[in-house]
C-alpha atoms as a PDB file:
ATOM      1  CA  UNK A   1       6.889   6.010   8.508  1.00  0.00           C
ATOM      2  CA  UNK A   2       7.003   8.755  10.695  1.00  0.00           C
ATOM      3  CA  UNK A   3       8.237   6.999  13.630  1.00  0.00           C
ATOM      4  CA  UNK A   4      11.159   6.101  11.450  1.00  0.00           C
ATOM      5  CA  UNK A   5      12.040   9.069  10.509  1.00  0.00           C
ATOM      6  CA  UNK A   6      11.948  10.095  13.894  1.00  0.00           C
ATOM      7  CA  UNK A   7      14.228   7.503  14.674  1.00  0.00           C
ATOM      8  CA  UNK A   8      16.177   7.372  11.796  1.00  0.00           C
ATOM      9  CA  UNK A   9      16.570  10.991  10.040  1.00  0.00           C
ATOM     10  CA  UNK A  10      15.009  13.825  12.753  1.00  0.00           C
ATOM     11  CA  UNK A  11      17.820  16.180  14.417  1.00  0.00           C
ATOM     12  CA  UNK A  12      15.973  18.474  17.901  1.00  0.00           C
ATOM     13  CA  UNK A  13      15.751  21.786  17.586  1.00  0.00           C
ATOM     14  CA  UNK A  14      17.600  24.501  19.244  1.00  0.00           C
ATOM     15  CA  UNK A  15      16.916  23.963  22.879  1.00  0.00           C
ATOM     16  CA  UNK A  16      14.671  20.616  22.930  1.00  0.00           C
ATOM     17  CA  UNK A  17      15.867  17.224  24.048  1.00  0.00           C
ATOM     18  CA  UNK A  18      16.308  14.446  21.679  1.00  0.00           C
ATOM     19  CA  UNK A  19      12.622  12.763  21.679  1.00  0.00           C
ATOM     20  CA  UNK A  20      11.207  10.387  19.163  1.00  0.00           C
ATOM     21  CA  UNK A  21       7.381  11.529  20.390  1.00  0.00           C
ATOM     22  CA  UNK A  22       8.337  15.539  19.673  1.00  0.00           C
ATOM     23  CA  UNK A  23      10.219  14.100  16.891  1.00  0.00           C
ATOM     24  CA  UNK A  24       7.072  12.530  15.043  1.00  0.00           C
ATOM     25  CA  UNK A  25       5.044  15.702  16.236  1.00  0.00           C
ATOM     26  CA  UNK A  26       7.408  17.958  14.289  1.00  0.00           C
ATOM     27  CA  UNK A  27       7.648  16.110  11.043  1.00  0.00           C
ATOM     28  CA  UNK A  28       7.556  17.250   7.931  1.00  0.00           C
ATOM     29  CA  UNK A  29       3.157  17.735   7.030  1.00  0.00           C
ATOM     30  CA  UNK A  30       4.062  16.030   3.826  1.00  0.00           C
ATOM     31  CA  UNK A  31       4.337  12.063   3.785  1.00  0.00           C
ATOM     32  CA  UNK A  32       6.862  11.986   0.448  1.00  0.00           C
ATOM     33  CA  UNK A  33       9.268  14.613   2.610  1.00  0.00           C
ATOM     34  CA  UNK A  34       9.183  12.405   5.258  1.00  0.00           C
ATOM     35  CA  UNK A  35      10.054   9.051   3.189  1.00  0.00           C
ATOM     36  CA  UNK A  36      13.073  10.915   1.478  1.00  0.00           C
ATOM     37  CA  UNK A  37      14.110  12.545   4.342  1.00  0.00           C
ATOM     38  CA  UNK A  38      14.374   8.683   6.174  1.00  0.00           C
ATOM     39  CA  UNK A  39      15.771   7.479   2.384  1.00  0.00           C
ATOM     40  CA  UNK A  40      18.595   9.940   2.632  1.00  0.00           C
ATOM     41  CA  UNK A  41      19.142   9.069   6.105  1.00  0.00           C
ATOM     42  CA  UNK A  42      19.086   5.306   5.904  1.00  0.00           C
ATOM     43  CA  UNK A  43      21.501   5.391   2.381  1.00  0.00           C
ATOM     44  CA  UNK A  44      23.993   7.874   4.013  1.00  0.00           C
ATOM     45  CA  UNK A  45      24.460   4.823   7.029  1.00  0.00           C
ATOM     46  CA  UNK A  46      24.428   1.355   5.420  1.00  0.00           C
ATOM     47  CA  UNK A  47      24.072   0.000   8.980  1.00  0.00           C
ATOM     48  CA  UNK A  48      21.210   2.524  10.490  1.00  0.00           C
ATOM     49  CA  UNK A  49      18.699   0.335   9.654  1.00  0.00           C
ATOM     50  CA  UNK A  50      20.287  -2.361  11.815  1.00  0.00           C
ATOM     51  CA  UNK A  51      20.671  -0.270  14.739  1.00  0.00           C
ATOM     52  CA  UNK A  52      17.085   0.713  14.655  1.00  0.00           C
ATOM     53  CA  UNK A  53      15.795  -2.836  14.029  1.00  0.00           C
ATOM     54  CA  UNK A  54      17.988  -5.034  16.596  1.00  0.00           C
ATOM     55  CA  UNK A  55      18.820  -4.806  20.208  1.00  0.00           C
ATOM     56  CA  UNK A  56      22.189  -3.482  20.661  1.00  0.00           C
ATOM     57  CA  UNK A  57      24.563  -6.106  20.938  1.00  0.00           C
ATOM     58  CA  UNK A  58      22.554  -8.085  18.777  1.00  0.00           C
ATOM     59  CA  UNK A  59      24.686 -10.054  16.315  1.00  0.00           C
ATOM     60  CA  UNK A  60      23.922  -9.671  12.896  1.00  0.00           C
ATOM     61  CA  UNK A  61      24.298 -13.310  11.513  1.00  0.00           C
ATOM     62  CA  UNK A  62      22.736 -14.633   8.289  1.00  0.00           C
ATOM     63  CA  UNK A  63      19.502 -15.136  10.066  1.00  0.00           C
ATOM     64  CA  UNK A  64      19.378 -11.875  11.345  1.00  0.00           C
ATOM     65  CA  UNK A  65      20.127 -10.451   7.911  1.00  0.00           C
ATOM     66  CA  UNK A  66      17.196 -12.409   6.190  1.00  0.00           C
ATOM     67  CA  UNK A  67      14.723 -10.520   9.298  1.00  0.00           C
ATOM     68  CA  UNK A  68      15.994  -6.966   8.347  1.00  0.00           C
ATOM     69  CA  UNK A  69      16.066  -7.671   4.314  1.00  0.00           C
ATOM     70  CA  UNK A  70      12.071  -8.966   5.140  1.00  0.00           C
ATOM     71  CA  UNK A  71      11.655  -5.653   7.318  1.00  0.00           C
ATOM     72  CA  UNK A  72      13.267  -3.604   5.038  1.00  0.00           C
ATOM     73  CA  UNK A  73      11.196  -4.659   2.284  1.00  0.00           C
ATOM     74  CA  UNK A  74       8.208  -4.051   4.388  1.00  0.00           C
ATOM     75  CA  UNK A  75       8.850  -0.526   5.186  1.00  0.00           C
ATOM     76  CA  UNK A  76       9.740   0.024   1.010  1.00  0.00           C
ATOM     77  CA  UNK A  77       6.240  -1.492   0.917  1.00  0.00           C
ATOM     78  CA  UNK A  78       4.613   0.684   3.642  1.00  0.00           C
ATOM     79  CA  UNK A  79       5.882   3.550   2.423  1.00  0.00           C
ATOM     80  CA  UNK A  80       4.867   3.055  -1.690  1.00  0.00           C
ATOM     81  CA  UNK A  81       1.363   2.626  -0.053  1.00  0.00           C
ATOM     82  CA  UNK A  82       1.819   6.206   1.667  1.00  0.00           C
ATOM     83  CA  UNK A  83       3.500   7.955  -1.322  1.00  0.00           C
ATOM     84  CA  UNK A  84       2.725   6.244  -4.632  1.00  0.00           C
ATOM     85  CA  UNK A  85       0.629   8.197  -6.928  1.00  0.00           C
ATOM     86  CA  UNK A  86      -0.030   5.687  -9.446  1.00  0.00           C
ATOM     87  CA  UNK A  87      -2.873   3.870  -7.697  1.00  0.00           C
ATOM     88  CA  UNK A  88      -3.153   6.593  -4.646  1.00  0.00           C
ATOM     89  CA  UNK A  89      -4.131   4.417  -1.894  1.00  0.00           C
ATOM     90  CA  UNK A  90      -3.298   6.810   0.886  1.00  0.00           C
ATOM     91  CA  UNK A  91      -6.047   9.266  -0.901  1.00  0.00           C
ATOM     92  CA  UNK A  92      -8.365   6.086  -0.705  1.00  0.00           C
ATOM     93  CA  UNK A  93      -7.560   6.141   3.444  1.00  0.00           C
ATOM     94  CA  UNK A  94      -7.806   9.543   3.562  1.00  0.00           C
ATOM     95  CA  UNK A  95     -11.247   9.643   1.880  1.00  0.00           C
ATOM     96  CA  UNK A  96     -12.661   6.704   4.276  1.00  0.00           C
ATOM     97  CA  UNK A  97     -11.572   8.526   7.380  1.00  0.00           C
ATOM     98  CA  UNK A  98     -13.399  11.618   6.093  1.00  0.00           C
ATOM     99  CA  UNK A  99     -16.068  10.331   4.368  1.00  0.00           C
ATOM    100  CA  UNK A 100     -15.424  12.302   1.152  1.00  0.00           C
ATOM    101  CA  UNK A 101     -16.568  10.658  -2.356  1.00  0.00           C
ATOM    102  CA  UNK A 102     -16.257   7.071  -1.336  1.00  0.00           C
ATOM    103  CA  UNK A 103     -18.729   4.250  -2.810  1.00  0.00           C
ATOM    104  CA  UNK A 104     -18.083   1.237  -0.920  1.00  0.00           C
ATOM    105  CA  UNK A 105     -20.029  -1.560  -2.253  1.00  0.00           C
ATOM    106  CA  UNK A 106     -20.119  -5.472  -1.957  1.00  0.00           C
ATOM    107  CA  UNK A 107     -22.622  -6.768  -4.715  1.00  0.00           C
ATOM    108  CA  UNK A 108     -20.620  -5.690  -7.759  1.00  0.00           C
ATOM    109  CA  UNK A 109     -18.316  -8.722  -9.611  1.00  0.00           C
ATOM    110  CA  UNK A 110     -16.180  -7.652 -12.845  1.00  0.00           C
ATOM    111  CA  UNK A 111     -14.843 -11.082 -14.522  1.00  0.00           C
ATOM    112  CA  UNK A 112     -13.209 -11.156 -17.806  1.00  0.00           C
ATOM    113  CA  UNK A 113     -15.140 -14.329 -19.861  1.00  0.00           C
ATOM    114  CA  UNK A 114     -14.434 -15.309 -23.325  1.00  0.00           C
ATOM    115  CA  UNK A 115     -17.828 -16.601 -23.637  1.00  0.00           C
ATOM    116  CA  UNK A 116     -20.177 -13.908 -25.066  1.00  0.00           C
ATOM    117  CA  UNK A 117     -24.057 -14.013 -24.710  1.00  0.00           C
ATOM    118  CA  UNK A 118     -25.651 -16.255 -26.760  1.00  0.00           C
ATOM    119  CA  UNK A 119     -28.766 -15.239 -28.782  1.00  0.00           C
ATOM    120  CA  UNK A 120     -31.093 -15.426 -25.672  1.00  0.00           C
ATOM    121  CA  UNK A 121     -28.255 -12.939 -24.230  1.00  0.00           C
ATOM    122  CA  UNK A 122     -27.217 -16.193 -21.847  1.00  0.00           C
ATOM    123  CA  UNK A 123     -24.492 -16.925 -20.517  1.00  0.00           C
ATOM    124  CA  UNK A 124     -23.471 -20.494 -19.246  1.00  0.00           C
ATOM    125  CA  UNK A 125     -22.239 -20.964 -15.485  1.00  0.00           C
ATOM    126  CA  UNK A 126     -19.259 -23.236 -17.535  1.00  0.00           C
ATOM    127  CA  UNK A 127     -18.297 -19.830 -18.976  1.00  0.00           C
ATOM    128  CA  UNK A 128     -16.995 -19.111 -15.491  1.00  0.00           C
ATOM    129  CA  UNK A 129     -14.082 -20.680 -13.493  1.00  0.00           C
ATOM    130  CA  UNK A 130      -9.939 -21.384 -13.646  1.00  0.00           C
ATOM    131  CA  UNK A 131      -8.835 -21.472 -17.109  1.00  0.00           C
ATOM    132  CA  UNK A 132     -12.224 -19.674 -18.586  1.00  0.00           C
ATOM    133  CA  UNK A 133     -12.573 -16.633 -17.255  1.00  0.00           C
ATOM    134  CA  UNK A 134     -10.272 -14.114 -14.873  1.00  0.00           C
ATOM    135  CA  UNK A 135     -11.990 -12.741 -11.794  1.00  0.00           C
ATOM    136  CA  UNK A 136     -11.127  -8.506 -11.218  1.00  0.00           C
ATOM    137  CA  UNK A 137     -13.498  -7.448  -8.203  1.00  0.00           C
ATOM    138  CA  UNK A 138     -14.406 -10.730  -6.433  1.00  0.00           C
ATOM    139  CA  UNK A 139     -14.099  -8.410  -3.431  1.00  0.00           C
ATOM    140  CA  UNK A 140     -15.490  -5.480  -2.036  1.00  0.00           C
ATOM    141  CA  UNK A 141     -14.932  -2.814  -3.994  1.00  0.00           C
ATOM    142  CA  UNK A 142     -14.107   1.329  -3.153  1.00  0.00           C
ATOM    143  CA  UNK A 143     -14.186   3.879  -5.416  1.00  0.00           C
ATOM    144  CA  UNK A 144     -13.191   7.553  -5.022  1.00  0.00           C
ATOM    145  CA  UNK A 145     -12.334  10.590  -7.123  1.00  0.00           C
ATOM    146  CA  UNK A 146      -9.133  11.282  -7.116  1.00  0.00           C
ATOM    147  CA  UNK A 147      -6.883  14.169  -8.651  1.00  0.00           C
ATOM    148  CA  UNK A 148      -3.048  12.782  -8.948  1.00  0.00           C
ATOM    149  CA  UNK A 149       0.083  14.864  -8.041  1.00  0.00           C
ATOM    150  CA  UNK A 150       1.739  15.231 -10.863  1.00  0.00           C
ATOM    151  CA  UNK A 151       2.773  17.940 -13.639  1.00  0.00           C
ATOM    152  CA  UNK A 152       1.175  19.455 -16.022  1.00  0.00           C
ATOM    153  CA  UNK A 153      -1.301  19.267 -13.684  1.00  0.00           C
ATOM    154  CA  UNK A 154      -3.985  16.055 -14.824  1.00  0.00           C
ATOM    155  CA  UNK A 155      -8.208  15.990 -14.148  1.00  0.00           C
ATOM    156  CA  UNK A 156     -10.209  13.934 -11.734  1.00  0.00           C
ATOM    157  CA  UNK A 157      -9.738  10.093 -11.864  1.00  0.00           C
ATOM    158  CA  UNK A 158     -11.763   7.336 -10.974  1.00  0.00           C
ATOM    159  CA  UNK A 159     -10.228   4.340  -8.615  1.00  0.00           C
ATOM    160  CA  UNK A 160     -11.628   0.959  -7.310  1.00  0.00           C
ATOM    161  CA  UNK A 161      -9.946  -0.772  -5.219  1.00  0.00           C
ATOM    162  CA  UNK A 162     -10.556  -4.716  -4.755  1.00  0.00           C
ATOM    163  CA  UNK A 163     -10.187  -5.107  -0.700  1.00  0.00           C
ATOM    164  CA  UNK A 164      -9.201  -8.569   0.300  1.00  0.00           C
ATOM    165  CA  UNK A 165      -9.839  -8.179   3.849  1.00  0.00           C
ATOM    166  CA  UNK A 166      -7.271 -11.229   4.666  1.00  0.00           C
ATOM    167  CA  UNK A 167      -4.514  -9.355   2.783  1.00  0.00           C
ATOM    168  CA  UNK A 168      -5.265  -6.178   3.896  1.00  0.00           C
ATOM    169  CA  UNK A 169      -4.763  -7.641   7.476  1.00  0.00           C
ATOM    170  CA  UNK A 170      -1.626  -9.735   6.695  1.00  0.00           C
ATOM    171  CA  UNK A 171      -0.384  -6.671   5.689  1.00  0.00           C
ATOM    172  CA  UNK A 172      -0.864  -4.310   8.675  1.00  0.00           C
ATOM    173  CA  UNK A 173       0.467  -7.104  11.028  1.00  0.00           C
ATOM    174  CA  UNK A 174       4.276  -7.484   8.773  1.00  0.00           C
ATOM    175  CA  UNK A 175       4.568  -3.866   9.291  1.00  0.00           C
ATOM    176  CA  UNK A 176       3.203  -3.797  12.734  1.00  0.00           C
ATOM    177  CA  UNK A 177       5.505  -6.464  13.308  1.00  0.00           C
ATOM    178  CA  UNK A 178       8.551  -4.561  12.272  1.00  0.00           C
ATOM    179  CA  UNK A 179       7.402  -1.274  13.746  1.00  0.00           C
ATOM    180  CA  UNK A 180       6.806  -3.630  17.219  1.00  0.00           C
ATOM    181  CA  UNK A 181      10.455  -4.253  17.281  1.00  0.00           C
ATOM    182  CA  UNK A 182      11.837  -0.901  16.609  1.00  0.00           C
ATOM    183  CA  UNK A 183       9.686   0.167  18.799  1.00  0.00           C
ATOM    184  CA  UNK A 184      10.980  -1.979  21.727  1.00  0.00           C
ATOM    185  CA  UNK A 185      14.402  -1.114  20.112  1.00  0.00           C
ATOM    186  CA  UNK A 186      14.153   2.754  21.065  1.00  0.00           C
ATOM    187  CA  UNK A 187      13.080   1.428  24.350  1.00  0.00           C
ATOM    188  CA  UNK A 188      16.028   0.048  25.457  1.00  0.00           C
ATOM    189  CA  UNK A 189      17.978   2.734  24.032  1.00  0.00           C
ATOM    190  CA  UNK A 190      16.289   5.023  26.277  1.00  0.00           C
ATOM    191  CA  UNK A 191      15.665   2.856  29.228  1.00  0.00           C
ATOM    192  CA  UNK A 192      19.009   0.699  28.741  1.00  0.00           C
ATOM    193  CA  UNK A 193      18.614  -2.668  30.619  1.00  0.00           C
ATOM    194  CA  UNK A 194      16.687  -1.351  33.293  1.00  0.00           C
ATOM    195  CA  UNK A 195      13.310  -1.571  31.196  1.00  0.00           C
ATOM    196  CA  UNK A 196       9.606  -0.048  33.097  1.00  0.00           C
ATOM    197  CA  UNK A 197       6.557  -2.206  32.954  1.00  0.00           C
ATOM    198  CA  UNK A 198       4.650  -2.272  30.383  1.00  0.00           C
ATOM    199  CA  UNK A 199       7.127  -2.446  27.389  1.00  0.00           C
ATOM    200  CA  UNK A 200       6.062  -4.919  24.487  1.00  0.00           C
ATOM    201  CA  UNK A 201       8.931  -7.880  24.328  1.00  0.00           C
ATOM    202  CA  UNK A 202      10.938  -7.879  20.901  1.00  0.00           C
ATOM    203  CA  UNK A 203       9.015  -9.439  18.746  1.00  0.00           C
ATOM    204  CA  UNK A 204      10.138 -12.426  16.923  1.00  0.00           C
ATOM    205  CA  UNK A 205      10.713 -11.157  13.275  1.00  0.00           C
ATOM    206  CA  UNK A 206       9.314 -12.994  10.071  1.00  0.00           C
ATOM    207  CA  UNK A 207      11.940 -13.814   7.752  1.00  0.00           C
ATOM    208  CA  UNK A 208      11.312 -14.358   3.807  1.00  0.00           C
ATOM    209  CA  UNK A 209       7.693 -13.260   3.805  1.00  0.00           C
ATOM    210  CA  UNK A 210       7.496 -10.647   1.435  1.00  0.00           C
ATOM    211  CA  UNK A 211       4.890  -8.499   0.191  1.00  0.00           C
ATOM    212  CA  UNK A 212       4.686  -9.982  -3.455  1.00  0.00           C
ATOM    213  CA  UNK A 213       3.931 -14.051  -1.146  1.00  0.00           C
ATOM    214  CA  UNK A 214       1.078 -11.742   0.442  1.00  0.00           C
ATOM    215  CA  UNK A 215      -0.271 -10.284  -1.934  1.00  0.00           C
ATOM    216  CA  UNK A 216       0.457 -12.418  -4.647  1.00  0.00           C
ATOM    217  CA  UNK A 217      -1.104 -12.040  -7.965  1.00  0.00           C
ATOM    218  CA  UNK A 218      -4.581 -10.384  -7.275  1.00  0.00           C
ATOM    219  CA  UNK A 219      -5.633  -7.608  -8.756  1.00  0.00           C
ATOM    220  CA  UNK A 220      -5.390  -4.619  -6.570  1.00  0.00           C
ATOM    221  CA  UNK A 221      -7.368  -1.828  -8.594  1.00  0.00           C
ATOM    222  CA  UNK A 222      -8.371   0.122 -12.088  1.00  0.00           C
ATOM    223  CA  UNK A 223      -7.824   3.282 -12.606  1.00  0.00           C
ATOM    224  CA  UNK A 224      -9.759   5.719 -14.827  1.00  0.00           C
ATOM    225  CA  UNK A 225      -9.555   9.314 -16.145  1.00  0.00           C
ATOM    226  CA  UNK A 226     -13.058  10.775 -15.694  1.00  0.00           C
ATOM    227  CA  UNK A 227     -12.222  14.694 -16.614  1.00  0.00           C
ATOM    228  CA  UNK A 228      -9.241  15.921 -18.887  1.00  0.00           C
ATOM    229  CA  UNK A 229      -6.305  17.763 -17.919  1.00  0.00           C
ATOM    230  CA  UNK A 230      -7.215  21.616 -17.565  1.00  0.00           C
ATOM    231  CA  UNK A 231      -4.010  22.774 -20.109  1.00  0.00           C
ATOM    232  CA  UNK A 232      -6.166  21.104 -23.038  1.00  0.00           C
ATOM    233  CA  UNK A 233      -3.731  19.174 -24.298  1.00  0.00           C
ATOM    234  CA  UNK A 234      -2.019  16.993 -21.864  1.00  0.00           C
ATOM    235  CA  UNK A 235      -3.345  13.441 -22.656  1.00  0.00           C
ATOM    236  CA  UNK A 236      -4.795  11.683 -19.416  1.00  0.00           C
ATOM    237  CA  UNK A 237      -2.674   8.821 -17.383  1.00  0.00           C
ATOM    238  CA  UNK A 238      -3.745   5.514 -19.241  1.00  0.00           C
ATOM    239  CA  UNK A 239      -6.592   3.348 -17.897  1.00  0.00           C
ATOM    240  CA  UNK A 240      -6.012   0.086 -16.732  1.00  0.00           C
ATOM    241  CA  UNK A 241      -5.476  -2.600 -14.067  1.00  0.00           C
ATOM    242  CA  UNK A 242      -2.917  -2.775 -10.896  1.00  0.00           C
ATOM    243  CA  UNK A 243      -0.930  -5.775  -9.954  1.00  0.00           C
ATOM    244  CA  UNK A 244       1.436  -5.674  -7.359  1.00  0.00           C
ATOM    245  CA  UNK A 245       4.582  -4.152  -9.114  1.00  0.00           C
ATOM    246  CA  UNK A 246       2.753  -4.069 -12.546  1.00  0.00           C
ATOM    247  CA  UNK A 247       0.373  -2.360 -14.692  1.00  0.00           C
ATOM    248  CA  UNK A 248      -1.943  -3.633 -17.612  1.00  0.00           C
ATOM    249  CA  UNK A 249      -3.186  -1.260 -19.708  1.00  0.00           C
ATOM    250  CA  UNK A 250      -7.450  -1.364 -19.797  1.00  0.00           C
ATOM    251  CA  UNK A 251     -10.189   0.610 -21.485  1.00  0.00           C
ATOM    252  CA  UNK A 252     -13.423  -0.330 -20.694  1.00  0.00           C
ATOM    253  CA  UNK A 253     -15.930   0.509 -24.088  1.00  0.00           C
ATOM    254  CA  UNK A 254     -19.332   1.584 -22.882  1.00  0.00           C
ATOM    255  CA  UNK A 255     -20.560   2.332 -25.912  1.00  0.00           C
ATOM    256  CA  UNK A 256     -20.550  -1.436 -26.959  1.00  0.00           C
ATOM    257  CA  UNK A 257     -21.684  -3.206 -23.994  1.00  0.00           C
ATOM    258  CA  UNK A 258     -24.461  -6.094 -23.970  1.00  0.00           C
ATOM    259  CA  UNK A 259     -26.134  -7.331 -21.449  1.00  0.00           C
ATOM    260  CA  UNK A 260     -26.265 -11.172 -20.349  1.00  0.00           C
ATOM    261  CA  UNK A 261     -27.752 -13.210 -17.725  1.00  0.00           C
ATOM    262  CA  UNK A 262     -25.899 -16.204 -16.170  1.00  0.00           C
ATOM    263  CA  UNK A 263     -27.785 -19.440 -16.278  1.00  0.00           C
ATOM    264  CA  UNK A 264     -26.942 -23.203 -15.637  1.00  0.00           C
ATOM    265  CA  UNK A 265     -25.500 -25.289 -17.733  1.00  0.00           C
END
């Protein structure tokens, strides 16, 4: 995101010359300034995007307006995964790279059954599978204490996040994809047709592959309130379960749980 704002939205400064790399270096320190800074920028100039996305003199047909509505809806993606506070997943990178309050594990399974435990406290292998029961981690799951950015200000909440590795992957290589082209884009704009070796080709852009086919309907994380908010009465953010573009309210009741053991049959 910060390459396009540098692209996109960044002015120089008295007495520097126009540079994308001192551009980026010079960013706002906040990641939500820089995505409305690049918002305001890109709805001011319907066709900015275009210009940053395509070669110049590339004509913008119906094929190349299905690439930059995929790429666009790529970088809306990229940039709720930098900025959205509802299931912080940029605090969940940030954590990682530091190593602060981050259980990773990959032996825990949560699955919603409508079977309970029979007398024995047993619980059928038939109770599992499509149409009986609804996997939520089938992954490897993170969790990390998080405080969100909002007002009044709220406690420390717990989040797991189910990583599909394959998604996660798809993911980084439709935005590296996009960024690839603008990328070369700013390229020629600097270099004009007399490009250096060493400059990635334009990539060929995907068209119509958008971040709800990827992702599709998997769960991507739950989201707890472990302490209350400090004012003493501001009620905690609801608990519950994250779908791409949706949320489904879920409490999780300790006090009543019973145990089971899986077992054939």
């Amino acid at each position: 995101m910060r390459f396009l704002y540098a692209v996109c939205a960044a002015s120089p400064r008295a007495g520097d010359a126009a540079c994308a790399w001192l551009a980026v270096a010079d960013s706002p320190t906040a990641l939500v300034d820089v995505v409305r800074t690049t918002v305001a920028a890109l709805e001011a100039d319907d066709k900015l995007f275009l210009r940053t996305l395509f070669t110049p003199g590339t004509p913008v047909d119906e094929k190349a307006a299905a690439a930059a509505d995929t790429a666009l809806a790529w970088m809306n993606h990229a940039s709720a995964l930098l900025t959205d506070d509802e299931l912080s997943v940029n605090a969940a990178h940030n954590k990682v790279k530091h190593g602060l309050a981050v259980s990773a594990r990959g032996d825990v399974r949560i699955e919603l059954i409508t079977t309970p435990p029979d007398d024995l406290g047993q619980i059928p292998e038939s109770a599992f599978g499509a149409g009986r029961s609804v996997p939520i981690f089938d992954r490897p799951m993170l969790t990390y204490l998080s405080r969100p950015h909002v007002k009044p200000k709220h406690g420390v909440e717990a989040i797991s996040l189910r990583v599909d590795v394959p998604v996660v992957l798809a993911e980084a290589w439709m935005i590296a994809n996009v960024y690839a082209a603008m990328f070369h884009v700013r390229a020629r704009r600097h270099f004009g047709e007399d490009m250096p070796d060493g400059v990635a080709p334009y990539p060929t852009l995907v068209i119509g592959r958008l971040p709800e086919h990827v992702i599709g309907g998997r769960p991507l994380g739950y989201r707890s309130a472990v302490t209350l908010p400090p004012d003493g009465t501001t009620p905690p953010r609801r608990s519950g379960l994250f779908f791409h573009g949706q949320f489904i309210p879920m409490e999780l009741d300790y006090d009543n749980k019973v145990k089971g053991v899986v077992v054939e049959g």
